[in-house]
Protein backbone atom coordinates (compact mmCIF):
# COMPACT_ATOMS: atom_id res chain seq x y z
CA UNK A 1 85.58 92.58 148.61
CA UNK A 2 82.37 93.79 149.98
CA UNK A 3 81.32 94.59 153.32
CA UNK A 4 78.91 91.79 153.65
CA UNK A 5 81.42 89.67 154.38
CA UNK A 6 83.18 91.86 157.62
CA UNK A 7 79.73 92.68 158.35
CA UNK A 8 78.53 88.75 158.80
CA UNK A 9 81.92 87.80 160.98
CA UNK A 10 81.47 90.95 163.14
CA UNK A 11 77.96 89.88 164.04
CA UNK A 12 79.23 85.98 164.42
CA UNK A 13 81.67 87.19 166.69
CA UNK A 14 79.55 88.93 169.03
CA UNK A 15 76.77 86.25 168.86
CA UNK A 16 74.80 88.09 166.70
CA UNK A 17 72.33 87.66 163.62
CA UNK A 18 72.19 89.81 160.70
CA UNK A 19 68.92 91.79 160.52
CA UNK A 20 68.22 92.24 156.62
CA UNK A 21 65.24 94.70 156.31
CA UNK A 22 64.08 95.12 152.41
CA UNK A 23 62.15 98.27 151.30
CA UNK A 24 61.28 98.86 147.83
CA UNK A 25 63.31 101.77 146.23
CA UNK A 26 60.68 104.56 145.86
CA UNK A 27 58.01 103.64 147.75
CA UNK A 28 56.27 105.33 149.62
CA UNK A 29 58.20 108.60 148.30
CA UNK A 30 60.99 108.64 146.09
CA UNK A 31 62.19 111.70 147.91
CA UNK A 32 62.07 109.33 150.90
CA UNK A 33 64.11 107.06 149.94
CA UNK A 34 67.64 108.02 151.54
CA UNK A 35 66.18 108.73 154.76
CA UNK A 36 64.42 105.57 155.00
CA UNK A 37 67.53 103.43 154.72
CA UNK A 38 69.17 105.46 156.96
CA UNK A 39 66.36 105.13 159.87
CA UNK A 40 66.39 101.21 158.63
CA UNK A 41 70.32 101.63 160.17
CA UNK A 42 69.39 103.52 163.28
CA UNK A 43 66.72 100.65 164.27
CA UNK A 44 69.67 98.20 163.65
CA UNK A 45 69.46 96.72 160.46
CA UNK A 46 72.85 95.36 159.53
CA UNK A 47 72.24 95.40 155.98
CA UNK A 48 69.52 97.01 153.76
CA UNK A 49 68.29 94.96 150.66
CA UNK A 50 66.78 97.76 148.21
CA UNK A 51 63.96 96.40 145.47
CA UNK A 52 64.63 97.76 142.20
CA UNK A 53 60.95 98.37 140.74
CA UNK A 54 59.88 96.43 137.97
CA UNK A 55 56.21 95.57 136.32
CA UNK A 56 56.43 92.19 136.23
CA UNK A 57 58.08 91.00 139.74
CA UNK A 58 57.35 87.17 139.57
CA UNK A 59 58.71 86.31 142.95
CA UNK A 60 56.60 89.28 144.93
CA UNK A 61 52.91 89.08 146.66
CA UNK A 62 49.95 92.13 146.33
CA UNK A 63 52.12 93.76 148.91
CA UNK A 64 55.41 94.05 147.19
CA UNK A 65 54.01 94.08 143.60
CA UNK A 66 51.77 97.53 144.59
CA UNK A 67 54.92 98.83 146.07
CA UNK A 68 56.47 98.14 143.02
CA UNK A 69 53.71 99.98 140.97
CA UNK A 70 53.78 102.67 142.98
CA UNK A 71 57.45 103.47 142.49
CA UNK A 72 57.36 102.90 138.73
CA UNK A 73 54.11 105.10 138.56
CA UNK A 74 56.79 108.18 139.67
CA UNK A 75 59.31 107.19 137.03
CA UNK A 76 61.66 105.22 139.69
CA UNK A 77 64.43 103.09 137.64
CA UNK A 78 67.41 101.56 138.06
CA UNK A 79 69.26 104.66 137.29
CA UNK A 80 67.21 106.90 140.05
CA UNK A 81 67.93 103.49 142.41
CA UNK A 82 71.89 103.26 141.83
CA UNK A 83 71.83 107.42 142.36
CA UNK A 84 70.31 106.99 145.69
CA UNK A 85 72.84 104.18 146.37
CA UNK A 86 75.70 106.97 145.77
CA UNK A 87 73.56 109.43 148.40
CA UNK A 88 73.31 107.26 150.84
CA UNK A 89 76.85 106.20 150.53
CA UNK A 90 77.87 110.00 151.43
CA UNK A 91 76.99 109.48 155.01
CA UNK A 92 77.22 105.48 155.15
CA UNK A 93 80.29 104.24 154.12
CA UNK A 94 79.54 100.67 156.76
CA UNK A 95 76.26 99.53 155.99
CA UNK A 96 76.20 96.98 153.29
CA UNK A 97 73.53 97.47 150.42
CA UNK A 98 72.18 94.98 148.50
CA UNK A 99 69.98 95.08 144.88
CA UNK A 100 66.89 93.04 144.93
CA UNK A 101 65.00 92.46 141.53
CA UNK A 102 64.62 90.91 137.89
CA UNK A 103 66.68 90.33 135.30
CA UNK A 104 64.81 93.17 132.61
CA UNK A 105 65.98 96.48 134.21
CA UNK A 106 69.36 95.12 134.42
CA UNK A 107 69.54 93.95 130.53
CA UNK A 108 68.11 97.11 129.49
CA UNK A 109 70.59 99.13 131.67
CA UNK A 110 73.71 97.35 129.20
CA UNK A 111 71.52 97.95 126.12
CA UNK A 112 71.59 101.51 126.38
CA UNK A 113 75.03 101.78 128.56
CA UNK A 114 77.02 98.72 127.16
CA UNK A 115 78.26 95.48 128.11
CA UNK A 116 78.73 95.07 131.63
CA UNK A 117 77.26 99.06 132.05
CA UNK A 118 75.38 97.93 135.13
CA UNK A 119 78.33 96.14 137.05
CA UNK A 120 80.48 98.90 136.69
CA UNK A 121 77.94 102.01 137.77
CA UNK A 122 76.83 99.51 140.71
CA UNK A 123 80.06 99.31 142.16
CA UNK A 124 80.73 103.08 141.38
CA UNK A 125 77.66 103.48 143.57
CA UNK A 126 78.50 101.79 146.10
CA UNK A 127 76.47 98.53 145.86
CA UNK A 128 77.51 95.55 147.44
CA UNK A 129 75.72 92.67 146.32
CA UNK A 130 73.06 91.79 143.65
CA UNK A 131 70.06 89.39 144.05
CA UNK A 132 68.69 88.95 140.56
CA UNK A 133 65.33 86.53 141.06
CA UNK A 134 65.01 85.40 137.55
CA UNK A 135 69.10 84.50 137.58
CA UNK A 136 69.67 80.99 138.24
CA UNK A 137 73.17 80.24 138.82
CA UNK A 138 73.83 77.71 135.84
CA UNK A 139 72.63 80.59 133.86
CA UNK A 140 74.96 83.49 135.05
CA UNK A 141 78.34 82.15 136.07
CA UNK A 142 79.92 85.56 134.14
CA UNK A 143 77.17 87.42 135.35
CA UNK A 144 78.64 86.69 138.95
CA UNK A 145 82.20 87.15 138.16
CA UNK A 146 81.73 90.20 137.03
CA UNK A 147 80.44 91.22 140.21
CA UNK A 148 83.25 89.60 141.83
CA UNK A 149 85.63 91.37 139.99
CA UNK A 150 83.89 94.61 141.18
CA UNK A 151 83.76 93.94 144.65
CA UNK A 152 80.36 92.90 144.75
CA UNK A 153 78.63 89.52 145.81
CA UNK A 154 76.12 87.60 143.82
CA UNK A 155 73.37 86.71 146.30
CA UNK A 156 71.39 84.00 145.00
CA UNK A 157 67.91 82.41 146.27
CA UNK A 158 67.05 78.40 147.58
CA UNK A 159 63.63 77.55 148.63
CA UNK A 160 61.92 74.00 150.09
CA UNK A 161 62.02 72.82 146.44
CA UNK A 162 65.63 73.12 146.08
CA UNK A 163 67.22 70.29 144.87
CA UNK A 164 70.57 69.02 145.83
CA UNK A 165 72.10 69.91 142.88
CA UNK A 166 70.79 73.30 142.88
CA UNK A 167 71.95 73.62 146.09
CA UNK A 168 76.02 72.68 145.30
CA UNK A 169 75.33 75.29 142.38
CA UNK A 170 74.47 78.12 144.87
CA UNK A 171 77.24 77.07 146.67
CA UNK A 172 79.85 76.76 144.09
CA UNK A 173 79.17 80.58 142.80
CA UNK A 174 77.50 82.37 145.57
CA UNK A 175 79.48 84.90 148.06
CA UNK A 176 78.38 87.14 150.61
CA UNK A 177 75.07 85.48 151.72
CA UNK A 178 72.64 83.02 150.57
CA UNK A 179 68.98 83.89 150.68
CA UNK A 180 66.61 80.97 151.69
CA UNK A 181 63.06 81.59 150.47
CA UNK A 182 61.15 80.00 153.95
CA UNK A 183 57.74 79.23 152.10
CA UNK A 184 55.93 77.60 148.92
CA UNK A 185 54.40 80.99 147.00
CA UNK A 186 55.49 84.88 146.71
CA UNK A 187 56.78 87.34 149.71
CA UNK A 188 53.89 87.85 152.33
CA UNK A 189 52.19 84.08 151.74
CA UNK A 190 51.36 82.93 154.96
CA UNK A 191 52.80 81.63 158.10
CA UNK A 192 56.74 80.77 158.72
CA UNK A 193 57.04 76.79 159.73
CA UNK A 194 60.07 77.18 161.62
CA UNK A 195 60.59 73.66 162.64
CA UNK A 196 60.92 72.93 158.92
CA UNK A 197 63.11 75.97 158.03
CA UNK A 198 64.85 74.21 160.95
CA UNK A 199 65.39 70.82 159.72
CA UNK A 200 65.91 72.32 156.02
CA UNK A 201 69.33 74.73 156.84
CA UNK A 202 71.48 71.57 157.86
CA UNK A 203 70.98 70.77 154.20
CA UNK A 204 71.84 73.77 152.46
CA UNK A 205 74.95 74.26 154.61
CA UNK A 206 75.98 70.84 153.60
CA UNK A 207 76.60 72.87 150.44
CA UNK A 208 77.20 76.86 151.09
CA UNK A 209 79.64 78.04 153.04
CA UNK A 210 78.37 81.54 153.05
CA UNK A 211 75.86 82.63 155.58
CA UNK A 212 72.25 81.93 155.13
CA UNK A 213 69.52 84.03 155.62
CA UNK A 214 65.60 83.61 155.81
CA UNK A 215 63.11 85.66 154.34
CA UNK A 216 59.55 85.09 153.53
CA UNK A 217 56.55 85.26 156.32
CA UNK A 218 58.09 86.80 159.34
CA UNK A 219 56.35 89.53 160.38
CA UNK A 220 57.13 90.34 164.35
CA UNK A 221 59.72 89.69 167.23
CA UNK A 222 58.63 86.39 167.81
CA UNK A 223 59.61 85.18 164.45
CA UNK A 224 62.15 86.90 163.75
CA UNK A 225 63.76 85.35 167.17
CA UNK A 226 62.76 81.95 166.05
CA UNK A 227 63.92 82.15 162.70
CA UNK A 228 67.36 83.77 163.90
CA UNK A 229 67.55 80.80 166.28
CA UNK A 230 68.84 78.62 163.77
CA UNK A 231 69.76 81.07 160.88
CA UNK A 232 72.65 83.33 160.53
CA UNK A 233 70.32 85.93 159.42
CA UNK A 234 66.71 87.03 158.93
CA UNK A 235 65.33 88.95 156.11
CA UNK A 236 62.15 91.13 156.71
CA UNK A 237 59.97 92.59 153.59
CA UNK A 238 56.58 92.67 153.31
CA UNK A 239 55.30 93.60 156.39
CA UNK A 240 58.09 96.48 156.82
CA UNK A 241 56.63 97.79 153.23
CA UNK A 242 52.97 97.64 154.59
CA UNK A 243 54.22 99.54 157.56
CA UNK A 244 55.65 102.28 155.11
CA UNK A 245 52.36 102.19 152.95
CA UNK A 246 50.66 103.35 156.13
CA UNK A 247 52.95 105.66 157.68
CA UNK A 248 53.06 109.49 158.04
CA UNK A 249 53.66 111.16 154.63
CA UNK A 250 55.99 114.00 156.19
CA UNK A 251 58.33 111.16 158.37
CA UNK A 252 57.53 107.21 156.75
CA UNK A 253 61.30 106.36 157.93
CA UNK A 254 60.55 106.88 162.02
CA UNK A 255 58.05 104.34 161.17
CA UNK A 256 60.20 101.56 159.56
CA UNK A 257 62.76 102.78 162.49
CA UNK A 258 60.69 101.85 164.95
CA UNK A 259 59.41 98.49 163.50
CA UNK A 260 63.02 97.81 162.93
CA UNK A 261 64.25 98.40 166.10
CA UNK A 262 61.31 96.33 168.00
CA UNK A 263 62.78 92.92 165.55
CA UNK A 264 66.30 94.10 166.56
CA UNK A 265 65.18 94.19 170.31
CA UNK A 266 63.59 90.98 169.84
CA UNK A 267 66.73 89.11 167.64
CA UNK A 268 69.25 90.33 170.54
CA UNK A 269 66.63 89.69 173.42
């Protein structure tokens, strides 16, 4: 089993929602890296998505795509991504970690390492769940028990367009945590509706069990506490990565610390 799950009934127990910040692996330093997902844990993130760079990252805005380029422009892959995993994991054994990216990366990693290459080195790292955008569920039902096997969780994405069906799929294969995808568009489009990500969630748990978190145009405190208000946990992306863009070269993780800890201060308040 992973940690997401302990980490999700911990944080029910005490009343709690999960704060999910994502940074893209890489950016703004690869040397960073590490340090930023440990100051991401200081500010009180509960579990730390990391974006595995790719050139063609459908889902993702200007914000996240130029992240994106930026890491691949100093030769970041999935290799340097799962290695950073393993570093982090010699001084956070807790804090859950989850992949976030595309399907290509992880096709060429089994081309070059074998079948199931990437499952296996993941879970050697230290990885606990996988969000592959471009994976629909009816499409990688041995993709996700493999995971399983390993001890990982395949996290998979609903949006307003879900259908019902979709949504029973999700729920059939998906563990750990289910991502809901708050607005129409790519990360950093405009402005959360939370009455509708409201009235949507009663839906969705109709047919997932797991917890469900929001991502997708929350950007501050206020938000983040209105989103958490009726989700079990909040996902924060884009603006965290513009914060990073903009930070000090010699410290960019005191940055995303401190941005962290003002949504943490804000989810709790």
């Amino acid at each position: 089993m992973s940690r997401i799950p302990a980490t999700m009934q911990a944080l029910q127990v005490q009343g709690r929602k999960a704060l999910i910040p994502y940074v893209t692996a890489g950016d703004p330093d690869p040397m960073a890296t590490v340090a930023i997902m440990h100051a991401l844990v200081e500010g009180g993130a509960d579990v730390i998505e990391l974006g595995v760079p790719f050139s063609d990252p459908m889902a993702d805005g200007p914000v996240i795509q130029k992240a994106r380029e930026r890491a691949l422009a100093r030769g970041v892959g999935l290799a340097q991504v799962l290695h950073w995993v393993r570093e982090f994991r010699a001084t956070d054994d807790a804090t859950p970690v989850v992949l976030m990216g595309y399907a290509n990366p992880i096709e060429r990693f089994d081309l070059k390492g074998g079948p199931g290459a990437f499952v296996a080195a993941a879970a050697e790292a230290g990885v606990d769940g996988i969000l592959v955008v471009d994976y629909p569920p009816e499409e990688c039902e041995a993709f996700a028990a493999q995971l399983q096997a390993h001890g990982m969780d395949p996290i998979f994405l609903l949006a307003p367009t879900s259908t019902e069906q979709r949504m029973r799929e999700v729920g059939r294969i998906a563990t750990g945590y289910v991502y809901y995808v708050s607005l129409k568009g790519v990360t950093g489009a405009g402005h959360i509706d939370t009455a509708a990500v409201a009235q949507m969630l009663p839906r969705i748990r109709q047919h997932v069990r797991v917890p469900v978190g929001v991502g997708f145009g929350i950007r501050d405190g206020e938000t983040a506490r209105a989103v958490g208000a009726v989700a079990d946990a909040v996902v924060i992306g884009s603006r965290l990565v513009q914060i990073l863009e903009a930070a000090p070269s010699d410290n960019p993780g005191a940055a995303a610390r401190d941005f962290i800890a003002g949504i943490r201060a804000a989810l709790d308040g």
